[in-house]
PDB file of N, CA and C in Angstrom:
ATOM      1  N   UNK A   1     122.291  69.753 138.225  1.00  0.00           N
ATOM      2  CA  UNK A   1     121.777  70.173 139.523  1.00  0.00           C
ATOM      3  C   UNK A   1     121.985  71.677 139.659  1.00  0.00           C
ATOM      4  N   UNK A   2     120.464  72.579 140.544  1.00  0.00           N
ATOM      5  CA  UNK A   2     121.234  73.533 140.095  1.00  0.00           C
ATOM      6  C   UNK A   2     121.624  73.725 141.641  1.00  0.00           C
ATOM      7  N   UNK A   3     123.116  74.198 141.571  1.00  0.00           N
ATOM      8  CA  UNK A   3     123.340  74.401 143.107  1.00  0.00           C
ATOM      9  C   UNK A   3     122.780  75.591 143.509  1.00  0.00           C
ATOM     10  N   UNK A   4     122.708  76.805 142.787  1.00  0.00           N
ATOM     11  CA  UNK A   4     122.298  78.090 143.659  1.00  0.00           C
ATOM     12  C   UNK A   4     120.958  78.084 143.889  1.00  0.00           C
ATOM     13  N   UNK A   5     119.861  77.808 143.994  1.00  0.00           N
ATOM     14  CA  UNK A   5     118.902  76.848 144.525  1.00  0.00           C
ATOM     15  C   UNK A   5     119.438  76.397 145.733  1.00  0.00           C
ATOM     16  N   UNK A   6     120.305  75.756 145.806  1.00  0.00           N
ATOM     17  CA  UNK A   6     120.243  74.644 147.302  1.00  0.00           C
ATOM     18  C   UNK A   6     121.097  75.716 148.113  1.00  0.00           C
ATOM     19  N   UNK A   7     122.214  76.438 147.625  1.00  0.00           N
ATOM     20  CA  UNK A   7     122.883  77.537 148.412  1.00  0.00           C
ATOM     21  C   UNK A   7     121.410  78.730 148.821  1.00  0.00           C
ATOM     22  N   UNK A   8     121.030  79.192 147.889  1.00  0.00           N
ATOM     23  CA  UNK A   8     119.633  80.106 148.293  1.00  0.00           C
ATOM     24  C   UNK A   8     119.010  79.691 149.525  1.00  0.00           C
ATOM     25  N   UNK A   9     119.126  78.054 149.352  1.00  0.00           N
ATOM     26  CA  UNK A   9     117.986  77.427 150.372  1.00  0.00           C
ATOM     27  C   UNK A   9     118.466  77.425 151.795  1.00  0.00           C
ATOM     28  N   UNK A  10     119.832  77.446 152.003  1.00  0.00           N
ATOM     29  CA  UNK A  10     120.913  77.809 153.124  1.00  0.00           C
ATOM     30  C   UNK A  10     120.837  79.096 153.862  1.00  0.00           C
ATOM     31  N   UNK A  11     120.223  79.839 152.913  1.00  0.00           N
ATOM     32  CA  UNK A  11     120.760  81.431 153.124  1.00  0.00           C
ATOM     33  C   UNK A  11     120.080  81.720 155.034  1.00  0.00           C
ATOM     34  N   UNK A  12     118.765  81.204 155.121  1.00  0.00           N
ATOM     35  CA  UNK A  12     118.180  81.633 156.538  1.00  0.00           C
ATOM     36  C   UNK A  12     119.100  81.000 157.516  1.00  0.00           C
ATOM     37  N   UNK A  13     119.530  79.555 157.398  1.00  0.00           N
ATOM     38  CA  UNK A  13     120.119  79.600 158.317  1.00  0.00           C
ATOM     39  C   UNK A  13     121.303  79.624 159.028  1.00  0.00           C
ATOM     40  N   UNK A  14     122.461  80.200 157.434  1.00  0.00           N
ATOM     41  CA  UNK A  14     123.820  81.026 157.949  1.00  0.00           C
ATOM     42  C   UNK A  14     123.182  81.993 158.210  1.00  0.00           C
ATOM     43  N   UNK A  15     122.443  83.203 158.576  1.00  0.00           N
ATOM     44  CA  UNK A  15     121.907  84.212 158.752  1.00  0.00           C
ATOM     45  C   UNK A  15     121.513  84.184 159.860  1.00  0.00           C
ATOM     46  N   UNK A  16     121.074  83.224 160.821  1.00  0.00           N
ATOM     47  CA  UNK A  16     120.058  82.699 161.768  1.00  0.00           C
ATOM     48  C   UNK A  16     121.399  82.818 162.641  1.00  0.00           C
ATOM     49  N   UNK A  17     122.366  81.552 161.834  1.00  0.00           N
ATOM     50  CA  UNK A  17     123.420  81.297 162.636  1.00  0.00           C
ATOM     51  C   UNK A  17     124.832  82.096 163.282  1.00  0.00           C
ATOM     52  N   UNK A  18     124.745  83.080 162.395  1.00  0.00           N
ATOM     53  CA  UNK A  18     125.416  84.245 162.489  1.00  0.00           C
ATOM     54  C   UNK A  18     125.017  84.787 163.663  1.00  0.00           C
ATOM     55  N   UNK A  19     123.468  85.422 163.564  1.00  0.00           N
ATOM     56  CA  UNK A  19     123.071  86.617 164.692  1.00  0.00           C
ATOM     57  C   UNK A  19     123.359  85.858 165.751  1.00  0.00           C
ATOM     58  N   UNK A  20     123.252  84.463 165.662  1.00  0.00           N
ATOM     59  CA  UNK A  20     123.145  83.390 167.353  1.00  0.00           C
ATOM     60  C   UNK A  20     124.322  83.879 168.118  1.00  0.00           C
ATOM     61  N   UNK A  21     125.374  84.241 167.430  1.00  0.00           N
ATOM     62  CA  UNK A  21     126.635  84.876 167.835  1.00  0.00           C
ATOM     63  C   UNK A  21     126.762  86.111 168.359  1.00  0.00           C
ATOM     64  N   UNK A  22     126.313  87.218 167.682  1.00  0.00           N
ATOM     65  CA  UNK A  22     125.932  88.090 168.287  1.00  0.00           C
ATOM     66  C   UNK A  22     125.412  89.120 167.260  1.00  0.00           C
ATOM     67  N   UNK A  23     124.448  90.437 167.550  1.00  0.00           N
ATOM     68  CA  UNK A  23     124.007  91.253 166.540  1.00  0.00           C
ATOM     69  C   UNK A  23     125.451  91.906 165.686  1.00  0.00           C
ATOM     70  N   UNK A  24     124.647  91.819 164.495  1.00  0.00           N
ATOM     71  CA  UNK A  24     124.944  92.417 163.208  1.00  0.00           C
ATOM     72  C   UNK A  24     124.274  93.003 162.274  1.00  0.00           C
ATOM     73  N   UNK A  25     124.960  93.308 161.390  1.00  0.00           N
ATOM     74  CA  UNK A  25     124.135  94.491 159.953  1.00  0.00           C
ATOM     75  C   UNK A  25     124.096  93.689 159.015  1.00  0.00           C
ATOM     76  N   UNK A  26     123.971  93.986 157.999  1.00  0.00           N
ATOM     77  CA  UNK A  26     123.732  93.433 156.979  1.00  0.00           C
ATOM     78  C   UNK A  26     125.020  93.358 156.385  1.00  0.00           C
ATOM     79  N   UNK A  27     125.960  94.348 156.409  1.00  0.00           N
ATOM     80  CA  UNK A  27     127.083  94.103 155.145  1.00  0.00           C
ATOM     81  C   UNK A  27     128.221  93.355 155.930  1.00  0.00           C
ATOM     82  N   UNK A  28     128.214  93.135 157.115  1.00  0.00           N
ATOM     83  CA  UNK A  28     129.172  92.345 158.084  1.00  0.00           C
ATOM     84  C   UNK A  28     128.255  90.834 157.933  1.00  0.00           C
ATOM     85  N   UNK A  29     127.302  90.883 157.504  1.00  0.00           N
ATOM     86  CA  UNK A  29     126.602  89.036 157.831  1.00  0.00           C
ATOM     87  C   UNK A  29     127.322  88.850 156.323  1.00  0.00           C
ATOM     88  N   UNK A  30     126.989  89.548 155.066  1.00  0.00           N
ATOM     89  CA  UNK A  30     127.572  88.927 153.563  1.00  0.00           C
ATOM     90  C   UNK A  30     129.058  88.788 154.363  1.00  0.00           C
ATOM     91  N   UNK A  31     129.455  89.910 154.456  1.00  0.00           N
ATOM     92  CA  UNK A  31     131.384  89.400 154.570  1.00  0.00           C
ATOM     93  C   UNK A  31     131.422  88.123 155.066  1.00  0.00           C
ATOM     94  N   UNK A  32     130.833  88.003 156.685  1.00  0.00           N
ATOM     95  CA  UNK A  32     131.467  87.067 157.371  1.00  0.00           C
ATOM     96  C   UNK A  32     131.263  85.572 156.887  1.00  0.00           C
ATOM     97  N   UNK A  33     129.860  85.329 156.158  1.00  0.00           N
ATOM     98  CA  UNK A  33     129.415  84.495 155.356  1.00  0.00           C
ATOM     99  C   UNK A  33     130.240  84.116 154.324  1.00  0.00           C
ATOM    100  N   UNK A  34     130.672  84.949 153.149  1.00  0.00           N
ATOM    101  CA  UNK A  34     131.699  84.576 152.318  1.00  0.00           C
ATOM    102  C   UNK A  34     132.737  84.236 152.656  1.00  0.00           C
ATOM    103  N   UNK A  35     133.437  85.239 153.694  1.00  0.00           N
ATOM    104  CA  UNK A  35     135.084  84.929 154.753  1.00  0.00           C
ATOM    105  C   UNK A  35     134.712  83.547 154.976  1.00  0.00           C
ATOM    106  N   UNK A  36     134.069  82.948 155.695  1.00  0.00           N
ATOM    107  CA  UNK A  36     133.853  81.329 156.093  1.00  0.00           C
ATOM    108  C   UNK A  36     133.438  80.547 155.190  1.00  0.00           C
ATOM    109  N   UNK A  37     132.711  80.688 154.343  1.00  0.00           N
ATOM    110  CA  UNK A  37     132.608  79.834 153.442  1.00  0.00           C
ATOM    111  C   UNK A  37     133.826  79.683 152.418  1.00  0.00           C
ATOM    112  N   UNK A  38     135.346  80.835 152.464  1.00  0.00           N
ATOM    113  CA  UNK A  38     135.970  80.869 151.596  1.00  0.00           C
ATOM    114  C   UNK A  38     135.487  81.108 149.901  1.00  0.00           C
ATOM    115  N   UNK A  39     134.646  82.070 150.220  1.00  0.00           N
ATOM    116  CA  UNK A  39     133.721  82.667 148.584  1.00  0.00           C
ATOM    117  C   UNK A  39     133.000  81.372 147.884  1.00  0.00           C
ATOM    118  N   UNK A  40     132.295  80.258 148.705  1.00  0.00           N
ATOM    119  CA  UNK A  40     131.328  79.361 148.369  1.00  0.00           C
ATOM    120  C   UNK A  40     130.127  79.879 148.285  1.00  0.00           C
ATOM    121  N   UNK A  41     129.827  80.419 149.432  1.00  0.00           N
ATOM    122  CA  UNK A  41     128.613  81.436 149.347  1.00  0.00           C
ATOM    123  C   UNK A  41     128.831  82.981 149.698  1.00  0.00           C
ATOM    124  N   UNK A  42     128.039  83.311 148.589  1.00  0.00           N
ATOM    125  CA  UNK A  42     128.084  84.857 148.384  1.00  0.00           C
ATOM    126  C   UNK A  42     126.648  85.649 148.469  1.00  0.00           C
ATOM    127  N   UNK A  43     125.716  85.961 149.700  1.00  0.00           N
ATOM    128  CA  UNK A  43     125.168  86.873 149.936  1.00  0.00           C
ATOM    129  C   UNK A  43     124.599  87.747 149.605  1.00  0.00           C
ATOM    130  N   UNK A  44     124.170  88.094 148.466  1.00  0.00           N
ATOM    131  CA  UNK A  44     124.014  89.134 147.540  1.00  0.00           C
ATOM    132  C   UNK A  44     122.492  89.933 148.670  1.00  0.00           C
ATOM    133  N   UNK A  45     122.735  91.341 149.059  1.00  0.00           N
ATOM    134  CA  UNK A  45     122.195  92.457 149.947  1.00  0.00           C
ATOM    135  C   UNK A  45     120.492  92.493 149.061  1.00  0.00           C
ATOM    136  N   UNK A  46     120.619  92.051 148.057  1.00  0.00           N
ATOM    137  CA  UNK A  46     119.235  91.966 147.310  1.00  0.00           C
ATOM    138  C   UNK A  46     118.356  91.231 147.802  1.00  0.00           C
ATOM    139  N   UNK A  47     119.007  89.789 148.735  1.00  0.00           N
ATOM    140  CA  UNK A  47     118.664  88.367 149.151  1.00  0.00           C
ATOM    141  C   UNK A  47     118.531  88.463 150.000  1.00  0.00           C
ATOM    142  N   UNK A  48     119.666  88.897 151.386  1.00  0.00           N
ATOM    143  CA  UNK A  48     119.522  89.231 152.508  1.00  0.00           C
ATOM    144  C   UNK A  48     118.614  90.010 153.249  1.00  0.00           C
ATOM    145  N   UNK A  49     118.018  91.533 152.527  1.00  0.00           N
ATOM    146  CA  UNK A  49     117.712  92.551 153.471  1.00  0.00           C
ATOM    147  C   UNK A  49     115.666  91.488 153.210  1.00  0.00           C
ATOM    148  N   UNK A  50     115.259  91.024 152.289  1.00  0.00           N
ATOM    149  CA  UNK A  50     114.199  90.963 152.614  1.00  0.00           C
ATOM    150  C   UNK A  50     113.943  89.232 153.057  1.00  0.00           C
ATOM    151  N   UNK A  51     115.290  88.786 153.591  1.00  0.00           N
ATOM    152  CA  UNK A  51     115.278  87.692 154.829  1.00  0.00           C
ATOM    153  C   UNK A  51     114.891  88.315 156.251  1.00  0.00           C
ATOM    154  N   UNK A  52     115.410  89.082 155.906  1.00  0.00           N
ATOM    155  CA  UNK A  52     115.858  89.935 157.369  1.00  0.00           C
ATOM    156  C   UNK A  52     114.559  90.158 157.580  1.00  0.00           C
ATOM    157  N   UNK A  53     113.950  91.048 156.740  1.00  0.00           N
ATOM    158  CA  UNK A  53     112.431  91.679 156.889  1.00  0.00           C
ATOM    159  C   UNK A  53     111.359  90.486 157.378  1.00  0.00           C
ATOM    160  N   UNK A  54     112.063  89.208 156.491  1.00  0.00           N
ATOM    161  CA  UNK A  54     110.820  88.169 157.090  1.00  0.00           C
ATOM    162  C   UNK A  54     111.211  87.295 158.322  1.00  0.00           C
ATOM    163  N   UNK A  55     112.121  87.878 158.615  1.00  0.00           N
ATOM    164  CA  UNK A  55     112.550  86.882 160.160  1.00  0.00           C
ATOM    165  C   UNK A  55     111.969  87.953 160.885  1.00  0.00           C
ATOM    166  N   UNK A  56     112.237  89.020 160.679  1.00  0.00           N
ATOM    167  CA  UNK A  56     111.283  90.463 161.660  1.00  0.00           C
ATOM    168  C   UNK A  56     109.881  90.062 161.586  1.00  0.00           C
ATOM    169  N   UNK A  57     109.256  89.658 160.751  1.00  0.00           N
ATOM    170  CA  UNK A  57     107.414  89.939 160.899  1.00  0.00           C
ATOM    171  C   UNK A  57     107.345  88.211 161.382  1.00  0.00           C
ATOM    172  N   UNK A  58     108.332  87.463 160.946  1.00  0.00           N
ATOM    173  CA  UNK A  58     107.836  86.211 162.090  1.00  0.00           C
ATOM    174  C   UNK A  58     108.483  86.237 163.584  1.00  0.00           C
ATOM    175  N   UNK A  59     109.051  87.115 163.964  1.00  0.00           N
ATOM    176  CA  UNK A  59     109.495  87.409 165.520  1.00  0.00           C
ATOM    177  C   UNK A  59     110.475  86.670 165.815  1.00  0.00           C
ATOM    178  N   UNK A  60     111.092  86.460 164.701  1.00  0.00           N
ATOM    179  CA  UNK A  60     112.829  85.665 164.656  1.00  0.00           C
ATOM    180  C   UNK A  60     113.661  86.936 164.898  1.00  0.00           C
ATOM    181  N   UNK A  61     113.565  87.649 164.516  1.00  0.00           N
ATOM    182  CA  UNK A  61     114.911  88.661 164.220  1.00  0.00           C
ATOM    183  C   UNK A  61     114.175  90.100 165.292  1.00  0.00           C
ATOM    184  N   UNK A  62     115.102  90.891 165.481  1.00  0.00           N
ATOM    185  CA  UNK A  62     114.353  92.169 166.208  1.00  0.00           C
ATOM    186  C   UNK A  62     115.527  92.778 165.509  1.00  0.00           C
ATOM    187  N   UNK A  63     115.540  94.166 165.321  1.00  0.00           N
ATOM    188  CA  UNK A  63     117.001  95.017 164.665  1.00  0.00           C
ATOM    189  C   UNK A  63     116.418  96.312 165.967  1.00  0.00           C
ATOM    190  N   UNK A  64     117.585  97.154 165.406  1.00  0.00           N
ATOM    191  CA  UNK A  64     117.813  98.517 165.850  1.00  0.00           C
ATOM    192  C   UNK A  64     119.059  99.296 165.694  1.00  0.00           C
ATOM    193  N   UNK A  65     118.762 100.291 165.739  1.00  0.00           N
ATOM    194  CA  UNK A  65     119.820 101.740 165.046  1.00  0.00           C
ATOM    195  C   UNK A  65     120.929 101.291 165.880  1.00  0.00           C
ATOM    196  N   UNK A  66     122.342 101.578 165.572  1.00  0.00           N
ATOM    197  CA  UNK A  66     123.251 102.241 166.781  1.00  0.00           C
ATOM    198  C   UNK A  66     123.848 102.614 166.115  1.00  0.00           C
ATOM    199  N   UNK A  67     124.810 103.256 166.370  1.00  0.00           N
ATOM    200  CA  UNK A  67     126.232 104.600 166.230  1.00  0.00           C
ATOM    201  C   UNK A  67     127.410 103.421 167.219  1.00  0.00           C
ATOM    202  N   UNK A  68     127.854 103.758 166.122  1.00  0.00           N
ATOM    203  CA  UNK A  68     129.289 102.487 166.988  1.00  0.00           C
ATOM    204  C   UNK A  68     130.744 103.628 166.209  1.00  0.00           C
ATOM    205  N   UNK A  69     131.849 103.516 166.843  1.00  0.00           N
ATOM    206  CA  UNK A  69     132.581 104.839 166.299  1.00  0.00           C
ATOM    207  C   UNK A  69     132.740 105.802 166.116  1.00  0.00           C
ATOM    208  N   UNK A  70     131.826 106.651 166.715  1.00  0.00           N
ATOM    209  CA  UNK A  70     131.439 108.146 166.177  1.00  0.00           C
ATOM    210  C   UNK A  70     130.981 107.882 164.328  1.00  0.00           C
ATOM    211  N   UNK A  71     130.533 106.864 163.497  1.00  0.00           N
ATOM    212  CA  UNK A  71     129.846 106.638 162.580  1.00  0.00           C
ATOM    213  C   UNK A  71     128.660 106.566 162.291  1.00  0.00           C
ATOM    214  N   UNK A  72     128.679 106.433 161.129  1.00  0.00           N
ATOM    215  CA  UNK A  72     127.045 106.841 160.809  1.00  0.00           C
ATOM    216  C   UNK A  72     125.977 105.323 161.202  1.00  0.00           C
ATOM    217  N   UNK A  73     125.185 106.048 161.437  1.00  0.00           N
ATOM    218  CA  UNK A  73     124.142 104.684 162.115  1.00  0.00           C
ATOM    219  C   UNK A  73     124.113 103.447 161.353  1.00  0.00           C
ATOM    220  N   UNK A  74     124.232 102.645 161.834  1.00  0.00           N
ATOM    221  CA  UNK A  74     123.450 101.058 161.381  1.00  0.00           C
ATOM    222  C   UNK A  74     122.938 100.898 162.053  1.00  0.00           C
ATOM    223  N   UNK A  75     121.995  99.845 161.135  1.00  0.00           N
ATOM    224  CA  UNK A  75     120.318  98.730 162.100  1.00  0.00           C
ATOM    225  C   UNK A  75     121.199  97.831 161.885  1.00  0.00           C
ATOM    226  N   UNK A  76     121.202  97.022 163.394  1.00  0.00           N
ATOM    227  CA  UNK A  76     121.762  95.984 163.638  1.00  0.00           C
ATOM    228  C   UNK A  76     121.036  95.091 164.054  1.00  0.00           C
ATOM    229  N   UNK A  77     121.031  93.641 163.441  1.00  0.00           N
ATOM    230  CA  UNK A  77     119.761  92.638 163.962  1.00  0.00           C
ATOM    231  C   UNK A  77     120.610  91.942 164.450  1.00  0.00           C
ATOM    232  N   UNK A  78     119.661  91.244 165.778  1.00  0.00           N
ATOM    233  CA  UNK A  78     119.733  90.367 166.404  1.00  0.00           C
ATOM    234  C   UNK A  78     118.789  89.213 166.604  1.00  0.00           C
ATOM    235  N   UNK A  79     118.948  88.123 167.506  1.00  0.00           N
ATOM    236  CA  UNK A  79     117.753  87.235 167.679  1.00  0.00           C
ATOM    237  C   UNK A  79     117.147  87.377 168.657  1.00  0.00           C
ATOM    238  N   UNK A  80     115.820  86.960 168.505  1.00  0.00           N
ATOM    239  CA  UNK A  80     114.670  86.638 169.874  1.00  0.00           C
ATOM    240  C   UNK A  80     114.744  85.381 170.074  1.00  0.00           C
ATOM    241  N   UNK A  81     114.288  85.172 171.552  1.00  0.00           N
ATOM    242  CA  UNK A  81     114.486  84.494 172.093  1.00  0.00           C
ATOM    243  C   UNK A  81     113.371  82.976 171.117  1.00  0.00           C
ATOM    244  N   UNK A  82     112.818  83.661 170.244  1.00  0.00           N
ATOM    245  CA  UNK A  82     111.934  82.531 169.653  1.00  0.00           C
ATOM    246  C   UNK A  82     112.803  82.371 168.605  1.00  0.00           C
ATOM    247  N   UNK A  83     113.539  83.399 168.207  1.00  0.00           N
ATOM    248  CA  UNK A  83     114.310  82.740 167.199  1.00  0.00           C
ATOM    249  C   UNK A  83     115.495  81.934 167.632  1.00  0.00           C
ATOM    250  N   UNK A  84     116.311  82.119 168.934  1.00  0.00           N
ATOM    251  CA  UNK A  84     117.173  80.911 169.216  1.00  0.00           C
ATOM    252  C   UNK A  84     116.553  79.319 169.325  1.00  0.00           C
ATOM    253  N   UNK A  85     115.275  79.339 169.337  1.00  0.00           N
ATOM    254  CA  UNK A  85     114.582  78.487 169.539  1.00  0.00           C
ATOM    255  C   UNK A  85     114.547  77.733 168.361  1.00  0.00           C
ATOM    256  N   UNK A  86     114.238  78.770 167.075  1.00  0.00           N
ATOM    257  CA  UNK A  86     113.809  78.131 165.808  1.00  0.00           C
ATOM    258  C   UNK A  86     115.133  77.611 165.441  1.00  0.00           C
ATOM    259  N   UNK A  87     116.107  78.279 165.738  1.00  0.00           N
ATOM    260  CA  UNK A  87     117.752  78.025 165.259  1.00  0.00           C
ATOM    261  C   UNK A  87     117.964  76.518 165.575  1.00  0.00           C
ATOM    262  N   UNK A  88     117.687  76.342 167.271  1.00  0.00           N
ATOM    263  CA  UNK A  88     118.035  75.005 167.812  1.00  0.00           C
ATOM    264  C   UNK A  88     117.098  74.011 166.783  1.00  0.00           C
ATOM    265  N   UNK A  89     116.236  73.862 166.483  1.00  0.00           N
ATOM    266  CA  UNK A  89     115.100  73.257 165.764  1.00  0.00           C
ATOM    267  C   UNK A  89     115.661  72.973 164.159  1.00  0.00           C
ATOM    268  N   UNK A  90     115.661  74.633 163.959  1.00  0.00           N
ATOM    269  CA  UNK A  90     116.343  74.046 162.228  1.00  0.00           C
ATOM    270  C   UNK A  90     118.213  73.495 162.539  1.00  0.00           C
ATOM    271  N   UNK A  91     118.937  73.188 163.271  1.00  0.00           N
ATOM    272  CA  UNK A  91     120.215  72.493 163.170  1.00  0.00           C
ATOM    273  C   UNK A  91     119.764  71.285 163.398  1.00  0.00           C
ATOM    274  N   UNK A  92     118.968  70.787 164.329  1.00  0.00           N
ATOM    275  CA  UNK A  92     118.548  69.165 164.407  1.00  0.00           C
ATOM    276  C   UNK A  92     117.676  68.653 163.153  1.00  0.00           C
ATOM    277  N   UNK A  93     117.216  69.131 162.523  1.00  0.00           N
ATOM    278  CA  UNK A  93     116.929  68.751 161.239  1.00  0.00           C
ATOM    279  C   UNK A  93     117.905  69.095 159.990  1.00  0.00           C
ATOM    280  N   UNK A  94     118.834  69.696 160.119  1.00  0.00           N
ATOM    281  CA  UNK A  94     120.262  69.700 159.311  1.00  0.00           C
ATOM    282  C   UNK A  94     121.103  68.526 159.505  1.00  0.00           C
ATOM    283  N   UNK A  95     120.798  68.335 160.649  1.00  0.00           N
ATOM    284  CA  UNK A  95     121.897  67.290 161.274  1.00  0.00           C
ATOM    285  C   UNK A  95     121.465  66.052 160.310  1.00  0.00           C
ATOM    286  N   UNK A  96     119.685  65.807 161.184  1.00  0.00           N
ATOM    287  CA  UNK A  96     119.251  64.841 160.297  1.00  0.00           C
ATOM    288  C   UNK A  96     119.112  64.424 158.749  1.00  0.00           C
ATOM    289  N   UNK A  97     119.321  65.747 157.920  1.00  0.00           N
ATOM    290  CA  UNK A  97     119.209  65.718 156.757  1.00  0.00           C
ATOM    291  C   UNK A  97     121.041  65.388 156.131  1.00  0.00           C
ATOM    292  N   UNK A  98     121.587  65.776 156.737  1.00  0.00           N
ATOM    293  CA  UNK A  98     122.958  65.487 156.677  1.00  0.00           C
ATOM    294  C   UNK A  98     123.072  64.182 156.741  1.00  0.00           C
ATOM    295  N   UNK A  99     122.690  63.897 157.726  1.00  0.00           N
ATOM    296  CA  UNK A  99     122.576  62.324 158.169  1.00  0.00           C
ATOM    297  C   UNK A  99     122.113  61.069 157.047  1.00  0.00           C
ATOM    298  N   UNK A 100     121.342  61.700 156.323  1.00  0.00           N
ATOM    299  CA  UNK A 100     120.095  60.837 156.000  1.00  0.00           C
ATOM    300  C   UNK A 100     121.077  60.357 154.670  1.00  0.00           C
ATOM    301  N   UNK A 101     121.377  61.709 154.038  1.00  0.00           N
ATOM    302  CA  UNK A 101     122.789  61.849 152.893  1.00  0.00           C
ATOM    303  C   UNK A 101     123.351  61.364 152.395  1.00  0.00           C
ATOM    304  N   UNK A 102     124.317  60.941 153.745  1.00  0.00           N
ATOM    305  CA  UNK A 102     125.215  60.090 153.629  1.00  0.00           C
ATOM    306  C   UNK A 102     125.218  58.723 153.969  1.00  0.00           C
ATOM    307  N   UNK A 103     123.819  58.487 154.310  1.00  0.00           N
ATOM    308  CA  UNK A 103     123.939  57.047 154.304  1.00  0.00           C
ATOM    309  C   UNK A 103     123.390  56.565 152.785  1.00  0.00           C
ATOM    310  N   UNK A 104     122.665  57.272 152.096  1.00  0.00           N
ATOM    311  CA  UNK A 104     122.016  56.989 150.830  1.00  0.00           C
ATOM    312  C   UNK A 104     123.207  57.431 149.757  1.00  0.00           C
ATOM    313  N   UNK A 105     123.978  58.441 150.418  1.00  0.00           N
ATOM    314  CA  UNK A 105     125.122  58.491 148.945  1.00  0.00           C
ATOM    315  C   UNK A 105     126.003  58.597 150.180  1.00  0.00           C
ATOM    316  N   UNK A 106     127.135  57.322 150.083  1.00  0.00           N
ATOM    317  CA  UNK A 106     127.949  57.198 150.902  1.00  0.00           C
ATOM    318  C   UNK A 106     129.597  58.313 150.519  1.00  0.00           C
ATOM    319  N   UNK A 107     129.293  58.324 148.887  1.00  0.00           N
ATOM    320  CA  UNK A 107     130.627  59.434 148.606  1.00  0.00           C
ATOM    321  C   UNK A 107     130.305  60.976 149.490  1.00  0.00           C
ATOM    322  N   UNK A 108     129.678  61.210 149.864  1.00  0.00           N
ATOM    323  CA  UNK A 108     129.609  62.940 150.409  1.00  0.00           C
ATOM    324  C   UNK A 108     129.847  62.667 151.774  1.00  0.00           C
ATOM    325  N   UNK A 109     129.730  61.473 152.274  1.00  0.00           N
ATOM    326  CA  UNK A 109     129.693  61.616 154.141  1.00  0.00           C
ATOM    327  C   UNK A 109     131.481  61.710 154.115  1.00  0.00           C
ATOM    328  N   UNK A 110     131.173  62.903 155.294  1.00  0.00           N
ATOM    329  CA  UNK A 110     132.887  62.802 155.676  1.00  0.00           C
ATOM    330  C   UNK A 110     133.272  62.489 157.014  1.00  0.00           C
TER     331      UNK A 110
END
């Protein structure tokens, strides 16, 4: 099986699920992603920035500059209100797919 495939396939919506929290950059979504997953998933900025780009042209994501610290600028994305929408939408079909899982392979349900 290959897992990085099915981790790849994750990537939108720890990303999704992140901004739901509040805006961020790009090199704080890899950290916080790896920090929680305990280095299961790892983020690679190659993967991320042109997620980002396609949650922007489908009107999931909006970004913008700021200066936080007297530091140098970051674009920080956040969600639209269509993307909290899509978020709520893709977890009820996680749920269900979770669901479905563990009743067909009873070793993974916890």
């Amino acid at each position: 099986m290959d897992v990085d495939r099915i981790k790849n396939a994750c990537s939108e919506t720890l990303v999704v699920n992140l901004l739901k929290e509040k805006p961020m950059h790009g090199y704080d979504m890899c950290k916080e992603i790896e920090n929680r997953s305990s280095g299961y998933f790892v983020l690679k900025h190659s993967t991320l920035y042109p997620l980002l780009h396609r949650l922007e042209k489908e009107g999931l994501v909006k970004s913008k500059w700021s200066e936080f610290d007297a530091g140098k600028p970051r674009k920080y994305y956040y969600l639209t209100k269509k993307g909290v929408a899509h978020h709520e939408k893709t977890i009820e079909s996680w749920r269900e797919l979770v669901a479905s899982i563990g009743h067909l392979i009873p070793e993974v349900a916890t």
